[in-house]
Protein backbone atom coordinates (compact mmCIF):
# COMPACT_ATOMS: atom_id res chain seq x y z
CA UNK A 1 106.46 80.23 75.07
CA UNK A 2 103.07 80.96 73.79
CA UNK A 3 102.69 83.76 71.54
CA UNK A 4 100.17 86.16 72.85
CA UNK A 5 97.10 88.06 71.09
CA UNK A 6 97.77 91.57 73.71
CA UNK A 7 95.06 93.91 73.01
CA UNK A 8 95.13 97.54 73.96
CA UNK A 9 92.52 100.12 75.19
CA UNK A 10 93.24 103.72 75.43
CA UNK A 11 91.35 107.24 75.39
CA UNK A 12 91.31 108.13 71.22
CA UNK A 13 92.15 111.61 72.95
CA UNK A 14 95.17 110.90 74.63
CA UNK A 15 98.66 110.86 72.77
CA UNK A 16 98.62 107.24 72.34
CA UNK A 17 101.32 107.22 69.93
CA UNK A 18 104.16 108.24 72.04
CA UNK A 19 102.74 107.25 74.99
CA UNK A 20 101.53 103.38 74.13
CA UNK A 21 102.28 102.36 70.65
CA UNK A 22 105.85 103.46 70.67
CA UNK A 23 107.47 102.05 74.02
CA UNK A 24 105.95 98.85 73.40
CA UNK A 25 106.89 98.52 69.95
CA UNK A 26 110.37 99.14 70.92
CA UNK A 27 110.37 96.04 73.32
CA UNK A 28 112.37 93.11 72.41
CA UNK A 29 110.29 90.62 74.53
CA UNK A 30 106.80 92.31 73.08
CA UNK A 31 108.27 91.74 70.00
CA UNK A 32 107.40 87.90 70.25
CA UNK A 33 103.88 88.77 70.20
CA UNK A 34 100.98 90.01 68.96
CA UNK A 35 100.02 93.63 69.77
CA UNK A 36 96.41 94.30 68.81
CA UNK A 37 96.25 98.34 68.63
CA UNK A 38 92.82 99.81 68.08
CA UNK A 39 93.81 102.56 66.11
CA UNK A 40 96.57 100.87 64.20
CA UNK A 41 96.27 101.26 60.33
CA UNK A 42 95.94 97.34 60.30
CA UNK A 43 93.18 97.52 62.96
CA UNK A 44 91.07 100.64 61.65
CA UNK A 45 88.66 98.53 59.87
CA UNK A 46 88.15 95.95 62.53
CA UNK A 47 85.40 96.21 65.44
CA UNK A 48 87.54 96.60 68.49
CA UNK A 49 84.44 93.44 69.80
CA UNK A 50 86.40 91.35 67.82
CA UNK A 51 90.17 92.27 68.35
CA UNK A 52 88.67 91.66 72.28
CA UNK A 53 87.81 88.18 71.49
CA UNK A 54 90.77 87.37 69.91
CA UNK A 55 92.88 88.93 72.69
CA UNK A 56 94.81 86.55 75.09
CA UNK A 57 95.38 89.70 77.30
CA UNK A 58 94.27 92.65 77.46
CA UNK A 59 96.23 96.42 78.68
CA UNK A 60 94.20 99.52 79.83
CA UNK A 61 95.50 102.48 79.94
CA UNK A 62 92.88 104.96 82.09
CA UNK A 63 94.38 107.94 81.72
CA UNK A 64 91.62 110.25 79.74
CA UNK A 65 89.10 108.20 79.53
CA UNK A 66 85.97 109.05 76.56
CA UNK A 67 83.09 107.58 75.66
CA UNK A 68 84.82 104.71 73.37
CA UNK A 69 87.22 103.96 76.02
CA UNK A 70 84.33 102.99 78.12
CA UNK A 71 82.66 100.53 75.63
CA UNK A 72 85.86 99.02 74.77
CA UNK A 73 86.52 98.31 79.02
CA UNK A 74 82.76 97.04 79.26
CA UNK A 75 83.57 94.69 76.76
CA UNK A 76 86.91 93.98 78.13
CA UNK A 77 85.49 93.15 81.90
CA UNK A 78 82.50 91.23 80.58
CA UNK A 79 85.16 88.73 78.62
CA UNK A 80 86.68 87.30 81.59
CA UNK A 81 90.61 87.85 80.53
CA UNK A 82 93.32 88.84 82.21
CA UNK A 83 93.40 92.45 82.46
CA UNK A 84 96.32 95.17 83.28
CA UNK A 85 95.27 98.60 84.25
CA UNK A 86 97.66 101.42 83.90
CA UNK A 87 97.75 104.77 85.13
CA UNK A 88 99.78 108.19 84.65
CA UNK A 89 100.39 109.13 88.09
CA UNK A 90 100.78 113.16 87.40
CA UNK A 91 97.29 112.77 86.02
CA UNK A 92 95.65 110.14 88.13
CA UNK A 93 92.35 108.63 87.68
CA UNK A 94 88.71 108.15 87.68
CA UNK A 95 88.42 106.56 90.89
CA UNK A 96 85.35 104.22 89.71
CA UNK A 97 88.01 102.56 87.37
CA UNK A 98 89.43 101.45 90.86
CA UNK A 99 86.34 99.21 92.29
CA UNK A 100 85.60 97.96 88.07
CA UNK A 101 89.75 96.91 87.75
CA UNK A 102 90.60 95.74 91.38
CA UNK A 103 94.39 96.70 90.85
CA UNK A 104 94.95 100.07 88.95
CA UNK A 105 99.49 100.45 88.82
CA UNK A 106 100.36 103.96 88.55
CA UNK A 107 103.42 104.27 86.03
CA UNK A 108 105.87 107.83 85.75
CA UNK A 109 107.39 107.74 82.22
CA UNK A 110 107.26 105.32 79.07
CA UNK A 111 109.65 103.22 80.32
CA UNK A 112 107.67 102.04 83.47
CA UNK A 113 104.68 101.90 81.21
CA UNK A 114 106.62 99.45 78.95
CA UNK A 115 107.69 97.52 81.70
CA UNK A 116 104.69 96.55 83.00
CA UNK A 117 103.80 95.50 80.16
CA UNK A 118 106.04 93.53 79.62
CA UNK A 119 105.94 91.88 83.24
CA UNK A 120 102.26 91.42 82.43
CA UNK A 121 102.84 89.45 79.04
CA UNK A 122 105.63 87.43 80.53
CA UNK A 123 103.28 86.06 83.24
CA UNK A 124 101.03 84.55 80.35
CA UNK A 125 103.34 83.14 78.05
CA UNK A 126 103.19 80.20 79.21
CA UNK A 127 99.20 79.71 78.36
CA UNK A 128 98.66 78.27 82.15
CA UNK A 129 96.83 81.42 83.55
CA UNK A 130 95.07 82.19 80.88
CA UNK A 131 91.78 80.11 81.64
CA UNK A 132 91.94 81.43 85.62
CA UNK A 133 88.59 82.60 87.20
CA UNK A 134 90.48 85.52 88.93
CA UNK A 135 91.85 87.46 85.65
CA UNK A 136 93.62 89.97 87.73
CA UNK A 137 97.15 90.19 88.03
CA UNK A 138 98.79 92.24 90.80
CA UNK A 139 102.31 93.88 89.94
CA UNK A 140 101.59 96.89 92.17
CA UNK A 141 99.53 99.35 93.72
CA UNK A 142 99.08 102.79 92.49
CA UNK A 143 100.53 105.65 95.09
């Protein structure tokens, strides 16, 4: 099993805490590997450019997107790897997200959220998909 860089992208205005950092630092098989967040105390001082280009995968979470959001995605698309794009279903999306991402899942609670996640990471451990053309993984469809 290859350990993973997974980097994550989120609105700075959303409550990324309890909605991101927590469920998946509660996961026993994200535990295994590394979870670059951007607002992390150990990230603060590091240009989210480079904790892209370290990143094995990469996690969006669209939900309130601002202005940093949208540099950090540019920089994610332009890189080539694998990408998961989450979305809150009670609040939806910026449909433009849609035709950028291919595959947007729509997730209820933290727990789905997590999961995905963690379905996500477990399709990369083994280091075989990572060099794909086609970084998109499909693990549903947003309703």
């Amino acid at each position: 099993m290859k350990k993973l860089n997974i980097y994550f992208i989120h609105s700075n205005t959303s409550n990324y805490n309890d909605l991101i950092y927590l469920p998946v630092l509660s996961s026993n098989i994200l535990s295994h590997h590394h979870l670059l967040f951007p607002n992390s105390e150990e990230n603060k001082d590091i240009y989210y450019k480079d904790m892209i280009n370290k990143a094995d995968i990469i996690v969006v979470e669209l939900t309130d997107p601002d202005v940093t959001f949208n540099m950090e995605l540019k920089q994610a698309i332009v890189s080539g790897k694998p990408i998961l794009a989450l979305a809150q279903k009670s609040k939806g999306f910026d449909q433009r997200y849609q035709s950028l991402l291919k595959n947007v899942i729509g997730y209820n609670n933290k727990e789905e959220f997590k999961f995905f996640v963690e379905t996500f990471a477990k399709s990369y451990e083994s280091g075989e998909n990572l060099n794909s053309k086609d970084s998109t993984v499909v693990l549903g469809m947003l309703n």
